[in-house]
PDB file of N, CA and C in Angstrom:
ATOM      1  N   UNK A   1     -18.068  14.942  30.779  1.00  0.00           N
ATOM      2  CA  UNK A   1     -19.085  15.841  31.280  1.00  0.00           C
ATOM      3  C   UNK A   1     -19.529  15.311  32.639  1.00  0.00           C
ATOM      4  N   UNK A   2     -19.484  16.075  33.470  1.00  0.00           N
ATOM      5  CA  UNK A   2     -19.852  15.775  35.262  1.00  0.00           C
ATOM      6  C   UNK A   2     -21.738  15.613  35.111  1.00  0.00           C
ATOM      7  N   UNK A   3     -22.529  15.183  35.730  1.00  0.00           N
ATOM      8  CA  UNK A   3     -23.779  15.096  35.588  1.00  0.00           C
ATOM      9  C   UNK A   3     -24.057  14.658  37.076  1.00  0.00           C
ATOM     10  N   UNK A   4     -25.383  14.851  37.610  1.00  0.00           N
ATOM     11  CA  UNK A   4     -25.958  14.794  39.186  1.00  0.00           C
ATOM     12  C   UNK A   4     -26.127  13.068  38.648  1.00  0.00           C
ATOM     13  N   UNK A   5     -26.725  12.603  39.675  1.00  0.00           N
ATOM     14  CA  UNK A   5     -27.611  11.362  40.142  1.00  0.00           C
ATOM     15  C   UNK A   5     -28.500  10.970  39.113  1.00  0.00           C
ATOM     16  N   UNK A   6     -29.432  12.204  38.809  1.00  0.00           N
ATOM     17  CA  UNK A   6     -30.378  12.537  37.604  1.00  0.00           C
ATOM     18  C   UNK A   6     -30.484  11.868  36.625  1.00  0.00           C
ATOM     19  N   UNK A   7     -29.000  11.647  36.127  1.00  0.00           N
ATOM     20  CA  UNK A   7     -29.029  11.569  34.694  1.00  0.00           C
ATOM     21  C   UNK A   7     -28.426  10.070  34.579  1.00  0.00           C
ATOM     22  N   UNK A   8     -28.829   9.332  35.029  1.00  0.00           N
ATOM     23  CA  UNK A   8     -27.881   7.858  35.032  1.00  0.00           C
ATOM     24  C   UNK A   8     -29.200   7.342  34.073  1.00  0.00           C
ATOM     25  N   UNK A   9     -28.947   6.121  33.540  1.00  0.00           N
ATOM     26  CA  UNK A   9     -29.239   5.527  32.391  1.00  0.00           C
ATOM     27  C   UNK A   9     -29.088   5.714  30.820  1.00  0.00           C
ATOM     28  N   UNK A  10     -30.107   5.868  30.414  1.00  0.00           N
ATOM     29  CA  UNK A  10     -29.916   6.033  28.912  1.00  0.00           C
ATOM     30  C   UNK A  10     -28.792   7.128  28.388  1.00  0.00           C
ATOM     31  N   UNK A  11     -29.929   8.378  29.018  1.00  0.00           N
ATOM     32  CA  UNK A  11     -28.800   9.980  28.604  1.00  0.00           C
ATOM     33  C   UNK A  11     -27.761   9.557  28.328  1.00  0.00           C
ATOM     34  N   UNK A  12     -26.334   8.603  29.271  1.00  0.00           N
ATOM     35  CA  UNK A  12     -25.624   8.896  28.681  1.00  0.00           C
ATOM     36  C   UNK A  12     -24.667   7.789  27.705  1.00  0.00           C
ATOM     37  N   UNK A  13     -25.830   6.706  27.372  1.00  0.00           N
ATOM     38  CA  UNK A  13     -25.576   6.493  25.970  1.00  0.00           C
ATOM     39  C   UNK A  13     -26.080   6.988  24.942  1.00  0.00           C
ATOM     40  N   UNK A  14     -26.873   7.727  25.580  1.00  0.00           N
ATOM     41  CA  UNK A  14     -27.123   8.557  23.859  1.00  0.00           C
ATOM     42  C   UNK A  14     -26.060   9.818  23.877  1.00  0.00           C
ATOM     43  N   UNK A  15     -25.564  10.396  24.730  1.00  0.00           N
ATOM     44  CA  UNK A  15     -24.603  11.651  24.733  1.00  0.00           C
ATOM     45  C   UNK A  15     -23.497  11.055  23.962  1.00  0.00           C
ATOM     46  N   UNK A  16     -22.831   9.462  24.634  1.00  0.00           N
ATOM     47  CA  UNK A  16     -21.966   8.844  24.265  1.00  0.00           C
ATOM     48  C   UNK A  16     -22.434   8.631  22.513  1.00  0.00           C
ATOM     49  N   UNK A  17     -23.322   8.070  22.173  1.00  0.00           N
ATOM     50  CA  UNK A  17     -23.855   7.574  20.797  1.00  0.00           C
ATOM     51  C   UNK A  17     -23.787   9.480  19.898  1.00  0.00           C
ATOM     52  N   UNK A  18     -24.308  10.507  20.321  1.00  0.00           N
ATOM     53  CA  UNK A  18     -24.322  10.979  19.472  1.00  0.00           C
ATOM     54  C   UNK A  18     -23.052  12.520  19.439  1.00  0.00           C
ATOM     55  N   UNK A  19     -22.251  12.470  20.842  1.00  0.00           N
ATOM     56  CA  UNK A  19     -21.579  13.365  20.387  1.00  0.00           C
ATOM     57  C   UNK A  19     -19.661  12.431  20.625  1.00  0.00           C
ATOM     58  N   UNK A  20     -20.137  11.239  21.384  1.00  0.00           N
ATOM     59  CA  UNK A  20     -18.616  10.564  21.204  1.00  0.00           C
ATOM     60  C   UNK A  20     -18.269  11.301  22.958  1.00  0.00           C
ATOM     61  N   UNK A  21     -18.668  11.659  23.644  1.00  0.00           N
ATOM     62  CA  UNK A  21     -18.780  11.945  24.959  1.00  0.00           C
ATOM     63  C   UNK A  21     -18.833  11.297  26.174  1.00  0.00           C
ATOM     64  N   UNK A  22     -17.748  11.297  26.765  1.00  0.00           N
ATOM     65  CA  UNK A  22     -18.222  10.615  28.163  1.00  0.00           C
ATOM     66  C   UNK A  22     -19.433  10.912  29.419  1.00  0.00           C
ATOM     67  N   UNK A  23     -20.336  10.782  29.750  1.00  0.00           N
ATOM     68  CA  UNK A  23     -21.154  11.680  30.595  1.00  0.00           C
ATOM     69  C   UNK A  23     -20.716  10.640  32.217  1.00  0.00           C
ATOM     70  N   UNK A  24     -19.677  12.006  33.024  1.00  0.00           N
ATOM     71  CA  UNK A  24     -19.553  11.160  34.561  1.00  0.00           C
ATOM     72  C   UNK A  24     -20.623  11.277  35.444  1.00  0.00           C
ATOM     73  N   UNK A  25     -21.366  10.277  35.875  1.00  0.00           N
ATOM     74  CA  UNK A  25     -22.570  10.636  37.313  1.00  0.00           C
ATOM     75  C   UNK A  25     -22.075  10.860  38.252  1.00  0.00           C
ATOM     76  N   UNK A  26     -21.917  11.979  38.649  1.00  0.00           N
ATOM     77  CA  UNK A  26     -21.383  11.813  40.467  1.00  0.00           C
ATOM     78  C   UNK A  26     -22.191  11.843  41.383  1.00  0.00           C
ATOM     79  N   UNK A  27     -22.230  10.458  41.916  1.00  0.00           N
ATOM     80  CA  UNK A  27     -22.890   9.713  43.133  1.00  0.00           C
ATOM     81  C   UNK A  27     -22.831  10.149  44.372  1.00  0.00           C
ATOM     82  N   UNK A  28     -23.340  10.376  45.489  1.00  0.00           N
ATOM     83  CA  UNK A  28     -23.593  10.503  47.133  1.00  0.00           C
ATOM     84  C   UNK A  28     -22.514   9.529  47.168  1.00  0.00           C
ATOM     85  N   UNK A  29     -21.832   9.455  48.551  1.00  0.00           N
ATOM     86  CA  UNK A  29     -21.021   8.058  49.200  1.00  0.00           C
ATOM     87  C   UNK A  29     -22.348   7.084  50.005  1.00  0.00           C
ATOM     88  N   UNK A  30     -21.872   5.840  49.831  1.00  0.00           N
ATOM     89  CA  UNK A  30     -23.084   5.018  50.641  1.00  0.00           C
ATOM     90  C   UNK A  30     -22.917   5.139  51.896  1.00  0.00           C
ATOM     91  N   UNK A  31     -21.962   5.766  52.612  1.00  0.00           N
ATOM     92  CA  UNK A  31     -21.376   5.616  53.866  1.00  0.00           C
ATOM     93  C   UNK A  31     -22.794   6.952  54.593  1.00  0.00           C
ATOM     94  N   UNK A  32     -23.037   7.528  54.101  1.00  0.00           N
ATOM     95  CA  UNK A  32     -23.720   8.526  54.773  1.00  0.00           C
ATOM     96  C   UNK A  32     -25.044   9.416  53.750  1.00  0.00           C
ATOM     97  N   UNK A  33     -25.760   8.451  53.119  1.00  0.00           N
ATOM     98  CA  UNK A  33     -26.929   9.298  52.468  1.00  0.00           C
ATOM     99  C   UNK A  33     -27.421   9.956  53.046  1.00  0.00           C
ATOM    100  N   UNK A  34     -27.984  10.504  54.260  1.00  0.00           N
ATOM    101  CA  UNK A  34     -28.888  11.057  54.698  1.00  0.00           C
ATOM    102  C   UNK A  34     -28.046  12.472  54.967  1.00  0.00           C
ATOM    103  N   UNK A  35     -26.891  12.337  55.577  1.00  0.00           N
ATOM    104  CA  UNK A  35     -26.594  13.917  55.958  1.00  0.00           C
ATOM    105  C   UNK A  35     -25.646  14.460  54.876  1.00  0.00           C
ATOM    106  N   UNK A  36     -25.352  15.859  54.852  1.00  0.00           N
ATOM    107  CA  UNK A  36     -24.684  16.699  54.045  1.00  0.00           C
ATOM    108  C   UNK A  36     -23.203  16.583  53.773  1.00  0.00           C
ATOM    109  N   UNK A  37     -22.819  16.127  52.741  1.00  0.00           N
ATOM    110  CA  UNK A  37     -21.624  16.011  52.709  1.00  0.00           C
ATOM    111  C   UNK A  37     -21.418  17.071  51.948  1.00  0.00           C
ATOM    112  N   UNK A  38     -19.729  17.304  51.326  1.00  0.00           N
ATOM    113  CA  UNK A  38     -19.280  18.167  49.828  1.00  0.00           C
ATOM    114  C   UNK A  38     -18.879  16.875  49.086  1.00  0.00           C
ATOM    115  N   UNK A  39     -19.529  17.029  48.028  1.00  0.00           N
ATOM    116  CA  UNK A  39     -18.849  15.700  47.154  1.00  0.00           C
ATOM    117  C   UNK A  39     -17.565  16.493  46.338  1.00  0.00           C
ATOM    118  N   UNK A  40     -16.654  16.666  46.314  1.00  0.00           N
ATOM    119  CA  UNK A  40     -15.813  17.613  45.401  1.00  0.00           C
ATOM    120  C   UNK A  40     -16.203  17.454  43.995  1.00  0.00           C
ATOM    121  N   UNK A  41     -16.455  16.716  43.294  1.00  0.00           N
ATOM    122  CA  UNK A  41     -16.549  17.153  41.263  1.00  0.00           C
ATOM    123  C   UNK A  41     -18.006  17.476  41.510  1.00  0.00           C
ATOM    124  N   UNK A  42     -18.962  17.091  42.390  1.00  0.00           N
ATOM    125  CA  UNK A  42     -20.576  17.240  42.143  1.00  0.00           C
ATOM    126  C   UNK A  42     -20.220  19.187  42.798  1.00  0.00           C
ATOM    127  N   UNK A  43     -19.119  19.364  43.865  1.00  0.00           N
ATOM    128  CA  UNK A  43     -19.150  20.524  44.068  1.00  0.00           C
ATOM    129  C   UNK A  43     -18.737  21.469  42.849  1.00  0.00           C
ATOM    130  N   UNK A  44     -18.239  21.474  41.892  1.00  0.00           N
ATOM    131  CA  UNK A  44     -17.778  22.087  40.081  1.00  0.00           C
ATOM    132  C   UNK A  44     -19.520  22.607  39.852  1.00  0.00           C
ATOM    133  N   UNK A  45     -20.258  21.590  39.503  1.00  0.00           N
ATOM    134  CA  UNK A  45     -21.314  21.441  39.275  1.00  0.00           C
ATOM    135  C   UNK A  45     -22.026  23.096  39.844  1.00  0.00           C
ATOM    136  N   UNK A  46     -22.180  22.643  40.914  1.00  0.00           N
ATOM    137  CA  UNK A  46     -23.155  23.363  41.794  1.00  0.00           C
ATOM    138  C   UNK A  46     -22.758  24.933  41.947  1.00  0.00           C
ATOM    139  N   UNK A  47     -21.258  24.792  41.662  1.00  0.00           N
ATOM    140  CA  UNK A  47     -20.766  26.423  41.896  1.00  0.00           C
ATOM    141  C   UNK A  47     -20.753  26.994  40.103  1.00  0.00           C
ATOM    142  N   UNK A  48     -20.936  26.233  39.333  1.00  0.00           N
ATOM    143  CA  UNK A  48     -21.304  26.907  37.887  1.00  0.00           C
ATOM    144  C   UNK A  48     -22.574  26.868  37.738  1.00  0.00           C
ATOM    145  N   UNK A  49     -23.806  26.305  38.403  1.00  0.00           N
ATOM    146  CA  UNK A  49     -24.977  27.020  38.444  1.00  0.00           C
ATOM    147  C   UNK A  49     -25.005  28.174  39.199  1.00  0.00           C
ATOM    148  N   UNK A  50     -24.376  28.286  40.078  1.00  0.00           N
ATOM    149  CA  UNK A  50     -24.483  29.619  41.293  1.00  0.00           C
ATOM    150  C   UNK A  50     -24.143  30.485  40.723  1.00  0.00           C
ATOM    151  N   UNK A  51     -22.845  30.794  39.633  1.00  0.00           N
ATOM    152  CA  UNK A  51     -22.278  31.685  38.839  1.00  0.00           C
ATOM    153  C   UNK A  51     -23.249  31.894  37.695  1.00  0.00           C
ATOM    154  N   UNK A  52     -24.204  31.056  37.309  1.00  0.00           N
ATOM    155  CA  UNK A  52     -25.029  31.600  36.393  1.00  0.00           C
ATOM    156  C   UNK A  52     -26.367  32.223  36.613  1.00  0.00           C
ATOM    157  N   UNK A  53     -26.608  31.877  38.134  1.00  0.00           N
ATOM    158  CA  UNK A  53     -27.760  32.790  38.954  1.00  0.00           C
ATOM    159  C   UNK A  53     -27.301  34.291  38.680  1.00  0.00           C
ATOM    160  N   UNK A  54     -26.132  34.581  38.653  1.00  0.00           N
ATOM    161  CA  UNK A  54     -26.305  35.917  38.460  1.00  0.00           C
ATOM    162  C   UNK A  54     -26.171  36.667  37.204  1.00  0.00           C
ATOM    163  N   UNK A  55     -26.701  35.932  36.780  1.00  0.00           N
ATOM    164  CA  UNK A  55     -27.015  36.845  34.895  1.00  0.00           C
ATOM    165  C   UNK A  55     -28.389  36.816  35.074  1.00  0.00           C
ATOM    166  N   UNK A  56     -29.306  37.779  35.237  1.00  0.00           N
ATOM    167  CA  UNK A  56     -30.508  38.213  35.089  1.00  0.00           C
ATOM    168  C   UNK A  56     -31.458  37.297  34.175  1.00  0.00           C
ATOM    169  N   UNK A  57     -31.133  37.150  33.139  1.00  0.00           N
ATOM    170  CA  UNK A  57     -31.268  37.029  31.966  1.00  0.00           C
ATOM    171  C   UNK A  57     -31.539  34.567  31.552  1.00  0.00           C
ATOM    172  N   UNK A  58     -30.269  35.039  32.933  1.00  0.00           N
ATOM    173  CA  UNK A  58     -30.825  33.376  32.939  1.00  0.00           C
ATOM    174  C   UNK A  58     -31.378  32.612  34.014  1.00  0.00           C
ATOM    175  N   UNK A  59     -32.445  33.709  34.939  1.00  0.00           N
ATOM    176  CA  UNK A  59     -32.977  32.858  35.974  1.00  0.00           C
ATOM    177  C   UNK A  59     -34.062  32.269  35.619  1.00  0.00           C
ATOM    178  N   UNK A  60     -34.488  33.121  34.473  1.00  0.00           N
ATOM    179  CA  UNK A  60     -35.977  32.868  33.656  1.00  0.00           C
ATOM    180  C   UNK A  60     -35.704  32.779  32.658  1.00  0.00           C
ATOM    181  N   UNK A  61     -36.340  31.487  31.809  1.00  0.00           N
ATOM    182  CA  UNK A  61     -36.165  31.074  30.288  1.00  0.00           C
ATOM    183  C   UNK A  61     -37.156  32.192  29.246  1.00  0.00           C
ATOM    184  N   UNK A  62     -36.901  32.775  29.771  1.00  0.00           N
ATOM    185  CA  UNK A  62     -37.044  34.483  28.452  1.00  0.00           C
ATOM    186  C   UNK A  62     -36.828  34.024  27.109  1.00  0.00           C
ATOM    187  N   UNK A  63     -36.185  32.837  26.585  1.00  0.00           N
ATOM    188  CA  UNK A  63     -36.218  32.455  25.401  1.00  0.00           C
ATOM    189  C   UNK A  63     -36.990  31.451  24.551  1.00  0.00           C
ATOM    190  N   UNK A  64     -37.532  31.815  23.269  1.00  0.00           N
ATOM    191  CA  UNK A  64     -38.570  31.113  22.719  1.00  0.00           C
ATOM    192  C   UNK A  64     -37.404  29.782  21.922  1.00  0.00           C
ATOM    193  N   UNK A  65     -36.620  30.079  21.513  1.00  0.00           N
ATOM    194  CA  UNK A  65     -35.713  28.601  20.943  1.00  0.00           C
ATOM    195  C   UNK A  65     -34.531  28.221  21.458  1.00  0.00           C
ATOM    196  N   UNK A  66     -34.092  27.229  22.010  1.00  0.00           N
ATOM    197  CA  UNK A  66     -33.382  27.038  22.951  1.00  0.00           C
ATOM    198  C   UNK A  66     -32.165  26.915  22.130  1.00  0.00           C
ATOM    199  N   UNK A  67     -32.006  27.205  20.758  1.00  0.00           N
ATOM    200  CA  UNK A  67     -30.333  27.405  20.746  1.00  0.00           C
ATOM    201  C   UNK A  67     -30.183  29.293  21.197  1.00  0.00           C
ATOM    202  N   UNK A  68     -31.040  29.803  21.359  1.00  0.00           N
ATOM    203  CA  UNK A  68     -30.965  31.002  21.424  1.00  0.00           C
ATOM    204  C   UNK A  68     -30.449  30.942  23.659  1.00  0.00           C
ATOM    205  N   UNK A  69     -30.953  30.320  24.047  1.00  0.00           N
ATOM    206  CA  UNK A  69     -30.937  30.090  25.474  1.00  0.00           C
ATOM    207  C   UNK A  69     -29.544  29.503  25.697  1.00  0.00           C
ATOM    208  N   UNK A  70     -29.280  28.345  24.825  1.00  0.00           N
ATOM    209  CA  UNK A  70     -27.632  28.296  24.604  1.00  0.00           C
ATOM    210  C   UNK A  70     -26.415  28.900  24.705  1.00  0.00           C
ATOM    211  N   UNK A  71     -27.476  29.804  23.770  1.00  0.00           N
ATOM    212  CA  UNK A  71     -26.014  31.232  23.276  1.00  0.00           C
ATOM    213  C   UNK A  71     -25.798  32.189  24.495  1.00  0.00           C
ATOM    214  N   UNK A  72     -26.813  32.303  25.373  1.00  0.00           N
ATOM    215  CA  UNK A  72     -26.932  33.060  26.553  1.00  0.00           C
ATOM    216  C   UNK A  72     -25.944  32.169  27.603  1.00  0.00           C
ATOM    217  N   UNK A  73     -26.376  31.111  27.973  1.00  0.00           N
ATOM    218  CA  UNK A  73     -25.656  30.384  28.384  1.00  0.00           C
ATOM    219  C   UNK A  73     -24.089  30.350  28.023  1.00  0.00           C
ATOM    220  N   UNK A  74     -23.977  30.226  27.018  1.00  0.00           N
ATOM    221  CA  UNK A  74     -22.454  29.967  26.566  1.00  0.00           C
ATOM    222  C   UNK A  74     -22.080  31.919  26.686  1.00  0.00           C
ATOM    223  N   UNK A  75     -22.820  32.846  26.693  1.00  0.00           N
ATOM    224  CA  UNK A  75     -22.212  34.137  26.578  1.00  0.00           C
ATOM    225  C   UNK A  75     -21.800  34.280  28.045  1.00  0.00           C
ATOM    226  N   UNK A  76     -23.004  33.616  28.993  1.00  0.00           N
ATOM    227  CA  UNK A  76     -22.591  33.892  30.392  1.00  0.00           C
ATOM    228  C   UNK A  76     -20.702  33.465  30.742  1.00  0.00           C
ATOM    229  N   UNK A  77     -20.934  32.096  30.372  1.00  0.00           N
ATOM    230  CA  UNK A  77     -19.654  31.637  30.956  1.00  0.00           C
ATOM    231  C   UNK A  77     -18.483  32.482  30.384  1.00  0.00           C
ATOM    232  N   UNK A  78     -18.540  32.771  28.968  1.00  0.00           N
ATOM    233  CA  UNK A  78     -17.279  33.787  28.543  1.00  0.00           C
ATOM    234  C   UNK A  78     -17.341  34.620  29.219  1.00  0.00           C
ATOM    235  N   UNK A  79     -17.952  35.421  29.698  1.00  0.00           N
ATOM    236  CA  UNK A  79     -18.248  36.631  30.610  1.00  0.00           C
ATOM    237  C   UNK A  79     -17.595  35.943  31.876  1.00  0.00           C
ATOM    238  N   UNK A  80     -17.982  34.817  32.462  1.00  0.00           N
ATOM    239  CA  UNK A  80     -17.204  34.789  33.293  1.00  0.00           C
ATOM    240  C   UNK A  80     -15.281  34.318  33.084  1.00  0.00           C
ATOM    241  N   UNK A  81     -15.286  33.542  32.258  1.00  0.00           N
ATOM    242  CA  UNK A  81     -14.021  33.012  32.336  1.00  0.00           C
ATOM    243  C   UNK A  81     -12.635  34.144  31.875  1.00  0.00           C
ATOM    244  N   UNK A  82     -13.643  35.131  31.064  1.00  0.00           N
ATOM    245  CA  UNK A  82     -12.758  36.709  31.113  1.00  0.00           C
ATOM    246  C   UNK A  82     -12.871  37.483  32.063  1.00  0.00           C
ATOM    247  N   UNK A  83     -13.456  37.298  32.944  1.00  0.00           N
ATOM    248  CA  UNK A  83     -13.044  38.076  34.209  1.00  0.00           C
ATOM    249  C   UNK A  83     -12.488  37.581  35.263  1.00  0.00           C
ATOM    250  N   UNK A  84     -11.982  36.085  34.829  1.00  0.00           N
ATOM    251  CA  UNK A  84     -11.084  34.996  35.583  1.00  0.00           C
ATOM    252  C   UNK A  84      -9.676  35.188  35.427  1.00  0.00           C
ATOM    253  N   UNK A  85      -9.580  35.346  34.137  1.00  0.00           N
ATOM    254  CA  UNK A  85      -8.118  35.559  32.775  1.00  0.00           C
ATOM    255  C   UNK A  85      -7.547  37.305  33.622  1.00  0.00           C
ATOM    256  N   UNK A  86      -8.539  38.308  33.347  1.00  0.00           N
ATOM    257  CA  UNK A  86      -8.648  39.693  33.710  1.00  0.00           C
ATOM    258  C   UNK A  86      -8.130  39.503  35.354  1.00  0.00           C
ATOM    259  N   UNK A  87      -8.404  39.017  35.755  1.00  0.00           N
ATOM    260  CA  UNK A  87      -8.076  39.272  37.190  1.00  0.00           C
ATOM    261  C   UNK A  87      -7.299  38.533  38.110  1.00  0.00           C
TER     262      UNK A  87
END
């Protein structure tokens, strides 16, 4: 699993401890923190949130139990990955 900066420490021994999961951090280069790079795997990341900006439905957590927010989530991406297959 790709993960930002964010998530370094514990998270991902517990991801590791409870689903047997690798969680990767992808880091900035030290060569240039301050200005804009493309990191390529942190770029995966960023373009499957952008693809999920456009489901209405998931810009706002409209949902009271989050396996229900899940299922939205996981419906988005089928929605997309069949119109990947489709086209």
């Amino acid at each position: 699993i790709l993960a930002d900066g964010g998530y370094r420490g514990s998270l991902a021994d517990w991801v590791f401890d409870k689903f047997k999961w690798e969680l990767e951090v992808v880091l900035r280069p030290d060569e240039c923190p301050s200005k804009f790079k493309v990191i390529p795997k942190r770029w995966i990341v960023e373009r499957a949130f952008a693809w999920l900006e456009n489901f209405r439905r998931l810009t706002i957590d409209y949902e009271f139990h989050a396996d229900t927010a899940e299922a939205m989530v996981q419906l988005a991406f089928c929605k997309i990955m069949l119109n990947k297959i489709i086209v």
